[in-house]
Structures are given as structure tokens and as C-alpha cells.
N, C-alpha and C. Protein backbone atom coordinates (compact mmCIF):
# COMPACT_ATOMS: atom_id res chain seq x y z
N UNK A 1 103.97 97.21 96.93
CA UNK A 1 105.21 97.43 97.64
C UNK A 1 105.81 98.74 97.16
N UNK A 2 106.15 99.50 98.28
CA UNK A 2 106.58 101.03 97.64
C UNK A 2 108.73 100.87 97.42
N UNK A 3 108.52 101.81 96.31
CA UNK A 3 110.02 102.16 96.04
C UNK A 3 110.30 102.90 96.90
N UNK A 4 111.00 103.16 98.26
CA UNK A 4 111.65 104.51 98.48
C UNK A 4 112.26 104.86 98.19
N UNK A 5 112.82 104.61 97.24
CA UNK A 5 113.23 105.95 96.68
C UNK A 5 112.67 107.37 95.08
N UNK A 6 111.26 106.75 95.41
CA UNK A 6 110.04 107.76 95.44
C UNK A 6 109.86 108.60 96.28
N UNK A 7 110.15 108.55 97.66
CA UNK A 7 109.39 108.80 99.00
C UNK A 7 108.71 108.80 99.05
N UNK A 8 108.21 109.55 101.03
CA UNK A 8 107.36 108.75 101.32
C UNK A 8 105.39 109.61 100.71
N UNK A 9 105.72 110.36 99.83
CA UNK A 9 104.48 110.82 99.49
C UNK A 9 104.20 109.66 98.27
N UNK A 10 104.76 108.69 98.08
CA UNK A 10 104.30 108.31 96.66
C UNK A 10 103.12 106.84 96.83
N UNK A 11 102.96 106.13 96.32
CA UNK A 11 101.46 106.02 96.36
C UNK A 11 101.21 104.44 95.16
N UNK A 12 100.89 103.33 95.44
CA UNK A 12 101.26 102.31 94.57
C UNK A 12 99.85 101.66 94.52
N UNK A 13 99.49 101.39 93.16
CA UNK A 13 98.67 101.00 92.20
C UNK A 13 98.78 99.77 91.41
N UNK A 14 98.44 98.70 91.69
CA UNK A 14 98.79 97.58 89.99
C UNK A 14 100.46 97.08 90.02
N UNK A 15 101.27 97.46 91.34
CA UNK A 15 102.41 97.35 91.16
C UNK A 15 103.01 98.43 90.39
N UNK A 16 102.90 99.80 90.71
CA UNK A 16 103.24 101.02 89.49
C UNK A 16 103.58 101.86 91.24
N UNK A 17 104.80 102.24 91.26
CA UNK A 17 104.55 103.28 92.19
C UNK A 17 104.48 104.76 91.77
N UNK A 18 103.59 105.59 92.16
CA UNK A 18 103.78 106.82 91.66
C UNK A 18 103.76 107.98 92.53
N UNK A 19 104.46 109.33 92.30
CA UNK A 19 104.60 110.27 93.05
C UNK A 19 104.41 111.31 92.37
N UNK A 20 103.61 112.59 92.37
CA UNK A 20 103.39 113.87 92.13
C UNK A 20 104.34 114.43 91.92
N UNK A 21 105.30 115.09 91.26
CA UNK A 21 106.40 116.14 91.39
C UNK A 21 106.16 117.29 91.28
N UNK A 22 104.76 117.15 90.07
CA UNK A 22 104.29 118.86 90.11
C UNK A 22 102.63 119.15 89.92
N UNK A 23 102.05 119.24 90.99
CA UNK A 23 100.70 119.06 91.09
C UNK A 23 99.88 120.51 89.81
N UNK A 24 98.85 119.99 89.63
CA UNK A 24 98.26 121.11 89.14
C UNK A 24 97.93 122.18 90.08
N UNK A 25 97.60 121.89 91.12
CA UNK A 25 97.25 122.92 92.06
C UNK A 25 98.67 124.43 91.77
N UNK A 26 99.52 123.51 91.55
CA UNK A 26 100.80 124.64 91.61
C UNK A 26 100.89 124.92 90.35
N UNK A 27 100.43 124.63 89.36
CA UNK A 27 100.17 125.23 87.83
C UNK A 27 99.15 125.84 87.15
N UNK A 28 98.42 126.04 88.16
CA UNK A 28 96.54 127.14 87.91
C UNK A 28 96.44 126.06 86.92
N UNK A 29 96.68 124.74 87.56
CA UNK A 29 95.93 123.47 86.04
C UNK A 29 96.51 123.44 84.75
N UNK A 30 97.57 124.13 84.87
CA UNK A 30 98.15 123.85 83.01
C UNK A 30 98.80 122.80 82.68
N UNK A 31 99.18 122.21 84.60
CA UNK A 31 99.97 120.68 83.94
C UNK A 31 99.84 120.23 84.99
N UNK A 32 101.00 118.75 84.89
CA UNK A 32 100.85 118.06 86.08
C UNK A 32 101.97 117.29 85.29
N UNK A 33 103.14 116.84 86.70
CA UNK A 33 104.15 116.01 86.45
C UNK A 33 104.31 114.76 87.56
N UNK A 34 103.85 113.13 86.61
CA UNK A 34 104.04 112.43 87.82
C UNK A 34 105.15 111.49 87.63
N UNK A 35 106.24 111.16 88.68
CA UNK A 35 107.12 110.25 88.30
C UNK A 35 106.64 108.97 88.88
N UNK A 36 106.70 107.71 87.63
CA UNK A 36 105.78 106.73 88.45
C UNK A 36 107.44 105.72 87.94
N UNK A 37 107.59 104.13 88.72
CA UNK A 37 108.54 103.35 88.45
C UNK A 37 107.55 101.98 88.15
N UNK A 38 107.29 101.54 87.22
CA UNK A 38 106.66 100.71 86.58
C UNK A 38 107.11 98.92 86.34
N UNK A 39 107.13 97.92 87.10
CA UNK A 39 107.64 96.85 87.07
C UNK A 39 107.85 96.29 85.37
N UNK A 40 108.04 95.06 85.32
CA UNK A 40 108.51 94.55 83.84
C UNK A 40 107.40 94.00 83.27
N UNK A 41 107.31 94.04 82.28
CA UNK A 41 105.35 93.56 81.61
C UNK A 41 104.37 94.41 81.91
N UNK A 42 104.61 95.31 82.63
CA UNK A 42 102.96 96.41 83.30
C UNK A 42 103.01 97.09 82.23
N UNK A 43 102.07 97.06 81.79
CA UNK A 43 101.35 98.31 81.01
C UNK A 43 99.82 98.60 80.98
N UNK A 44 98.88 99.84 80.65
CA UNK A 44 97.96 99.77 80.83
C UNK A 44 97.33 98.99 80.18
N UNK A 45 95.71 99.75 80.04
CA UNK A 45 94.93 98.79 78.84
C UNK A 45 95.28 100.17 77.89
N UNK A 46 95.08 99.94 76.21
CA UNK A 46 94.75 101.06 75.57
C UNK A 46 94.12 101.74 76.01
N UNK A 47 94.23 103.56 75.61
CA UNK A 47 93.31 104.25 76.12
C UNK A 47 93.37 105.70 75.35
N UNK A 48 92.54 106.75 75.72
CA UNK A 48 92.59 107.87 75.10
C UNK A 48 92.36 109.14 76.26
N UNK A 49 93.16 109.85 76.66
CA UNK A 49 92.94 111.14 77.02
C UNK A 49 92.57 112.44 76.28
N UNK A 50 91.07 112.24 76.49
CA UNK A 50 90.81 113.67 75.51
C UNK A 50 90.53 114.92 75.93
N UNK A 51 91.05 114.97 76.91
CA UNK A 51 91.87 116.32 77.39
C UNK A 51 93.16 116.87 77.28
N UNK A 52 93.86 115.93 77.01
CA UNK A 52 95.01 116.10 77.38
C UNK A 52 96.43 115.82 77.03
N UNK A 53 97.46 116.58 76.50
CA UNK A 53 98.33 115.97 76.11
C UNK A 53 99.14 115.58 76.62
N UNK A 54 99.68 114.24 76.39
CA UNK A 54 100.55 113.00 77.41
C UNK A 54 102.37 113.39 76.76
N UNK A 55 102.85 113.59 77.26
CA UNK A 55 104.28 113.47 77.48
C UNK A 55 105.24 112.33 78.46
N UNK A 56 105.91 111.51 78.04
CA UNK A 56 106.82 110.37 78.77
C UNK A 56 107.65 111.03 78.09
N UNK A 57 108.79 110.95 79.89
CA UNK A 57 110.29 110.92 79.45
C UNK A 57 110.78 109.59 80.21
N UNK A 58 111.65 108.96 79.70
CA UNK A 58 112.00 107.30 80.25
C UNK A 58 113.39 108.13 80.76
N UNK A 59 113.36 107.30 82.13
CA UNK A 59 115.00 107.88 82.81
C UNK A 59 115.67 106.61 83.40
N UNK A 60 114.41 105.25 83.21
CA UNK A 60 115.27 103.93 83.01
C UNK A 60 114.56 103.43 82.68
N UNK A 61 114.86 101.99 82.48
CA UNK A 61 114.20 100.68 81.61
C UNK A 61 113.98 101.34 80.25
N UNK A 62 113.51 100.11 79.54
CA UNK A 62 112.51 100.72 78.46
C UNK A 62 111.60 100.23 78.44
N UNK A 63 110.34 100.99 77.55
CA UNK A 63 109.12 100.87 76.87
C UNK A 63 108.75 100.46 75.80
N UNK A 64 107.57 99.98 75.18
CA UNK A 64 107.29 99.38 74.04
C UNK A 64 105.95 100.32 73.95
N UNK A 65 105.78 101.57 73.44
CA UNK A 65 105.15 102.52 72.85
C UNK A 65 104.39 102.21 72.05
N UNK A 66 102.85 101.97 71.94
CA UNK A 66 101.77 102.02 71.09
C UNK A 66 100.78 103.09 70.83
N UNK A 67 101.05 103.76 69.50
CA UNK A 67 100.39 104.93 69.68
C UNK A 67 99.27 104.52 68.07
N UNK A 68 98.26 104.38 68.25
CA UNK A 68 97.60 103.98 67.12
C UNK A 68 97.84 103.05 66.14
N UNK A 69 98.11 101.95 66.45
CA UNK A 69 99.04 101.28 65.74
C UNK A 69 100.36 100.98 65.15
N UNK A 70 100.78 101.88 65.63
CA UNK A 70 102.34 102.09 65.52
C UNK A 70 102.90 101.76 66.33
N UNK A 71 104.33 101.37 67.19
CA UNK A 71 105.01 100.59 67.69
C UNK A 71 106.85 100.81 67.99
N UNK A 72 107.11 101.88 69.01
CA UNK A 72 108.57 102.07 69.08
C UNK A 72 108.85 101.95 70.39
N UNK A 73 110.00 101.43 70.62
CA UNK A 73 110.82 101.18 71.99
C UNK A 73 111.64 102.38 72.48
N UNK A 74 111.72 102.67 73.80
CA UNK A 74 111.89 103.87 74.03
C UNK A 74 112.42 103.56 75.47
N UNK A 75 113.69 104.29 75.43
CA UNK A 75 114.96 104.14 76.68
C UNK A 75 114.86 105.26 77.57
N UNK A 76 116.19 105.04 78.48
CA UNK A 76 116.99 106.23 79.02
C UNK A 76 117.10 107.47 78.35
N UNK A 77 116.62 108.41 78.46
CA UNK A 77 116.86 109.96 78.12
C UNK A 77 115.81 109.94 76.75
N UNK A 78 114.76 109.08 76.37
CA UNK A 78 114.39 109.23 75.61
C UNK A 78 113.11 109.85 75.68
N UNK A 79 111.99 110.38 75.17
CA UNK A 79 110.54 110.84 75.37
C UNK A 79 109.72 110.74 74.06
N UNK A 80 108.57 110.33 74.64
CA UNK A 80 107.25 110.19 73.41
C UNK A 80 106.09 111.22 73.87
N UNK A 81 105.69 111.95 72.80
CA UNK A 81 104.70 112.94 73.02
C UNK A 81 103.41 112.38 72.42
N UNK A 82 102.12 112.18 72.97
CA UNK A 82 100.75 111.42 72.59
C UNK A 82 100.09 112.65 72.55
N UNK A 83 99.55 113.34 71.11
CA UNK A 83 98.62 114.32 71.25
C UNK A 83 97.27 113.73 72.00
N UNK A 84 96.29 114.52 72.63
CA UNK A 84 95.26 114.36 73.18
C UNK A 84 94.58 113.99 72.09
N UNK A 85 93.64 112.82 72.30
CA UNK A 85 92.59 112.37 71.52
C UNK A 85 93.08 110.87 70.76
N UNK A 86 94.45 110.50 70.98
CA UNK A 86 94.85 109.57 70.19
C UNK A 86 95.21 108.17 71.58
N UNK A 87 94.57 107.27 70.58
CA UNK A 87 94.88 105.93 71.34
C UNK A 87 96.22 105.25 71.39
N UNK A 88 96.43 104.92 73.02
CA UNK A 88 97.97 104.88 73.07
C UNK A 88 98.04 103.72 74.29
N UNK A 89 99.20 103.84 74.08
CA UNK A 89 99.79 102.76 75.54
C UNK A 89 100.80 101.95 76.03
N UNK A 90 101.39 101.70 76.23
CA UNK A 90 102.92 101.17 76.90
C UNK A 90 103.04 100.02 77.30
N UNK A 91 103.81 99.27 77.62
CA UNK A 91 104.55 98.08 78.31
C UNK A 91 106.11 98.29 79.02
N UNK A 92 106.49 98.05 79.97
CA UNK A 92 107.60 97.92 80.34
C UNK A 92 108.23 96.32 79.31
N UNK A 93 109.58 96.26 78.88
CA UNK A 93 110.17 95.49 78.19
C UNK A 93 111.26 95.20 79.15
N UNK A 94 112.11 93.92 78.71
CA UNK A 94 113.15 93.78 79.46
C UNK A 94 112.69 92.82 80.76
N UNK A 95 114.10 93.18 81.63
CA UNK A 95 113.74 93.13 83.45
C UNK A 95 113.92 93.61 83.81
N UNK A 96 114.61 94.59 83.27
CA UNK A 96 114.09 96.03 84.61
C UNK A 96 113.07 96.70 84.79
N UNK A 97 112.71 97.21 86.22
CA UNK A 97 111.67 98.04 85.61
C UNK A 97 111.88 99.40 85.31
N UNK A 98 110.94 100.19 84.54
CA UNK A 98 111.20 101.53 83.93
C UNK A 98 110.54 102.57 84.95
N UNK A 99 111.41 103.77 84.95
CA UNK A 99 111.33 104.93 86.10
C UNK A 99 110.97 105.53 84.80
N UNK A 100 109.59 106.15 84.99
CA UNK A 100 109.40 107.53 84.20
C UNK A 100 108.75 108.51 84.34
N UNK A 101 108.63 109.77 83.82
CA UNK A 101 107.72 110.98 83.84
C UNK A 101 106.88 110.90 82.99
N UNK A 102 105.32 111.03 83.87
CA UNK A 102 104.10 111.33 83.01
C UNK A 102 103.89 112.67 83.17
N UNK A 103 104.18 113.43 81.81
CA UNK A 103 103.78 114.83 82.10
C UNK A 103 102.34 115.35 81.38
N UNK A 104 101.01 115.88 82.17
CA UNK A 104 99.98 115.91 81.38
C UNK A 104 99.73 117.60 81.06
N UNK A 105 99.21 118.04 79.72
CA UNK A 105 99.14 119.42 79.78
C UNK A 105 97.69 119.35 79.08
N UNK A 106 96.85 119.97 79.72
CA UNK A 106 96.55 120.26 81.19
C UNK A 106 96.49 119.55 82.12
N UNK A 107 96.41 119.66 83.42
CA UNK A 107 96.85 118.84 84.14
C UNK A 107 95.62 118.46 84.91
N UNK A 108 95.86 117.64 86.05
CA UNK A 108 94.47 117.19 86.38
C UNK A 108 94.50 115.44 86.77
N UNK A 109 94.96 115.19 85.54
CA UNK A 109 95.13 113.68 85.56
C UNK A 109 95.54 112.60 86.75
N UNK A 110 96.54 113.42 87.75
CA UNK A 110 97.17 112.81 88.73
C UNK A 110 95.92 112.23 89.73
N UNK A 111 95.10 112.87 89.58
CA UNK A 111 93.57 112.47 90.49
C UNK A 111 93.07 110.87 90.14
N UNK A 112 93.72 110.86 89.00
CA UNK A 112 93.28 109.31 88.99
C UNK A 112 93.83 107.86 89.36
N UNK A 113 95.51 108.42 89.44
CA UNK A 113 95.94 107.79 90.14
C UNK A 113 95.80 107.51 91.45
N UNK A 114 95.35 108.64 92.26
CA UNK A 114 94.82 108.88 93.69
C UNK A 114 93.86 107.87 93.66
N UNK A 115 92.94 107.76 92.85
CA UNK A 115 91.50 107.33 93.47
C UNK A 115 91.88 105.54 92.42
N UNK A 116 93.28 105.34 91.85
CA UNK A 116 93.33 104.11 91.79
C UNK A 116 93.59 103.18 93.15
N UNK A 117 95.06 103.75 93.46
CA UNK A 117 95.52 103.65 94.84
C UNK A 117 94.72 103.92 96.16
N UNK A 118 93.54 104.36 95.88
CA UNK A 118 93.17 104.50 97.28
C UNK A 118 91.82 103.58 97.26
N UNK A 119 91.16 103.02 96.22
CA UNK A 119 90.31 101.61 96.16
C UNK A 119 91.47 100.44 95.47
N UNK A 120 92.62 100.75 95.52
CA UNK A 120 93.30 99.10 94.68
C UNK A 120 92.40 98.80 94.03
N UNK A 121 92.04 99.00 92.85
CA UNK A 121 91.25 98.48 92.04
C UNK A 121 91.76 97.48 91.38
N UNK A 122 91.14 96.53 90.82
CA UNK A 122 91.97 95.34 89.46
C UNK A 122 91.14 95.37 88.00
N UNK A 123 92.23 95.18 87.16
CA UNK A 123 91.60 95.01 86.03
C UNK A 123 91.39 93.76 85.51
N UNK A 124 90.88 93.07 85.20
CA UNK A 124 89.17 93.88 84.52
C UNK A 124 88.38 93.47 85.49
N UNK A 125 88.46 93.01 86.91
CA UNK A 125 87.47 92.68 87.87
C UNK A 125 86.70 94.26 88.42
N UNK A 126 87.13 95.29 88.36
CA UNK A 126 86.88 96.07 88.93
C UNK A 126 86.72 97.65 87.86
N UNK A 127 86.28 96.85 86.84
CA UNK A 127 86.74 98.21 85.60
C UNK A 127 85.07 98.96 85.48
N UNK A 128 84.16 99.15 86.69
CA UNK A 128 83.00 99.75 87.00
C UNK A 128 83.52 101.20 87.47
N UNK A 129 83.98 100.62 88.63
CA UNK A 129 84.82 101.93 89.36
C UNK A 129 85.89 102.50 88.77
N UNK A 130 86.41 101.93 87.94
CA UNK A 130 88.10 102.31 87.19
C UNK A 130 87.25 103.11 86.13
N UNK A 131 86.34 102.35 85.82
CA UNK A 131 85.58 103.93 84.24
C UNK A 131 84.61 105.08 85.02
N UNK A 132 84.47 104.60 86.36
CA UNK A 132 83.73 105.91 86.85
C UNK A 132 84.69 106.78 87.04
N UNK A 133 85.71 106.59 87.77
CA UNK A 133 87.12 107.76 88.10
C UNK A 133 87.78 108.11 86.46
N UNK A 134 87.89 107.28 85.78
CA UNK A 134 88.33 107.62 84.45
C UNK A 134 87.36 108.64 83.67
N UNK A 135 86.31 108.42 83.55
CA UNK A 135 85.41 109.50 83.00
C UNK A 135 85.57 110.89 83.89
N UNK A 136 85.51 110.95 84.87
CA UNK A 136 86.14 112.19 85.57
C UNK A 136 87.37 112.95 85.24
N UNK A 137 88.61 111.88 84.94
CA UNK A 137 89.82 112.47 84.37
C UNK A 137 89.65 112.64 83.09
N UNK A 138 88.66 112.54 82.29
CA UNK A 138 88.42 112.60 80.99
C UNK A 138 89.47 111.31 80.05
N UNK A 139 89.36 110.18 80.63
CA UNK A 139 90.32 109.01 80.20
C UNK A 139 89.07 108.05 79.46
N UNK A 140 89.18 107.33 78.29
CA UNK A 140 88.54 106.38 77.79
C UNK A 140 89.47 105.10 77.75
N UNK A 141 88.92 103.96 78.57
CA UNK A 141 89.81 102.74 77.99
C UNK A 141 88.88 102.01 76.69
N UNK A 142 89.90 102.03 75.56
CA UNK A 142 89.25 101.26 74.35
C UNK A 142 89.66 99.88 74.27
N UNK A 143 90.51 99.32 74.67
CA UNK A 143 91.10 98.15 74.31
C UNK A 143 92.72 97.47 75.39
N UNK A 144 92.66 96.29 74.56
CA UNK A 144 93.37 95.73 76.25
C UNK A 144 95.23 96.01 76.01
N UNK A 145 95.70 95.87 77.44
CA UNK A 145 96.77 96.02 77.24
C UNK A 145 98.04 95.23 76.32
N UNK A 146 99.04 95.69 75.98
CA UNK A 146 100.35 95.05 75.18
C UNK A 146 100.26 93.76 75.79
N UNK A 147 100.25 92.63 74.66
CA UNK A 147 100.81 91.21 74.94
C UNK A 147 99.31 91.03 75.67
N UNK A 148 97.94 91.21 76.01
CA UNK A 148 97.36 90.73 76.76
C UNK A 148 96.69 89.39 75.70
């Protein structure tokens, strides 16, 4: 089910809606900014981008931040920076759900959301195709998501 007030370019996955704000195409690839609004309990599975460094800024709800074993909650106006190469991953907390910015440098990444949303894939019924598009974005899933 889409948020509009994403509009209408944005694009829903797993119950995650997400929208492009700043494509790589318009950054000769140095980044990519996606604002996605994330329901309550969604989070991925662990994972590692080793391309790339991950930036969240939370502009509502909060998060429950796992970055290698470590563990911080993270609000409104707040941001967590994930160097590339380190295992990480999120949960929405609460009941609201959380509006945030995934900013990737370099960019690129937004392609995988594309090719989530455009086979609806499920996890873990469908994690053949989810690691073929993931190896393309240079994404490794190691382990399962918060609370699973």
C-alpha cells in the first residue's frame, strides 16, 4: 500500500515505501538519496554493503540500530553513519512508523530497491533472487533480522 505522501514516483517493497530523491544518475554515481517510510517491526535481515557508505537520517518514528553488535535507538532529527564493510541493520520501534533517508556514497544502491519492488520478493521464500539482485548492488545478507 503506497504513502502518498511519497508520491506518485515512489515504489513499495515488504511494506517499506520508497522514493528516489537523488538518483545517481544526477551524481556521476557519487551518491544516491532514498526517502523510504518503514511500518512498525520492519527491519531488514543483517547485512553488509561493501561498497558503500550507508548514512540514515530519521525525520520520524524511531529505530533500533544494530551495527556489529552494538545497539542504539535513534529518533527525529537524529542520523547513524555505517562505514562500508560493516554489518548492520535496523528495526522500526514503537507504532509509528519511521520516515527516513537512506543516503548511499557511492551511489547505485537504489537499483535494488527497484528490482525488489518490481518481483515483490519475500523473505526467506524468495532469498535466490533477493541474493542475485543483492550481489549486483554489492549487498551481502549475513544474518536474520532484529527480534526474528
Amino acid at each position: 500500500m503506497k504513502d502518498l505522501s511519497l508520491g506518485p514516483d515512489s515504489i513499495e517493497w515488504a511494506g517499506t515505501v520508497y522514493r528516489t530523491i537523488l538518483a545517481t544518475s544526477e551524481t556521476s554515481g557519487s551518491m544516491s538519496i532514498v526517502d523510504s517510510v518503514s511500518p512498525p517491526n520492519y527491519g531488514p535481515p543483517r547485512h553488509i554493503h561493501h561498497d558503500a557508505d550507508e548514512t540514515f537520517v530519521i525525520l520520524s518514528g524511531e529505530v533500533e540500530l544494530w551495527l556489529e553488535g552494538e545497539t542504539t535507538i535513534k529518533g527525529p532529527g537524529e542520523t547513524a553513519f555505517i562505514p562500508r564493510g560493516r554489518e548492520h541493520t535496523f528495526r522500526v520501534i514503537g507504532t509509528q512508523p519511521s520516515r527516513h533517508l537512506v543516503i548511499l556514497t557511492p551511489g547505485g544502491f537504489e537499483g535494488f530497491f527497484s528490482d525488489m519492488a518490481a518481483g515483490q520478493f519475500r523473505i526467506p521464500e524468495d532469498m535466490e533472487q533477493i541474493n542475485e539482485s543483492a550481489a549486483r548492488h554489492h549487498l551481502e545478507f549475513t544474518g536474520p533480522p532484529l527480534g526474528a
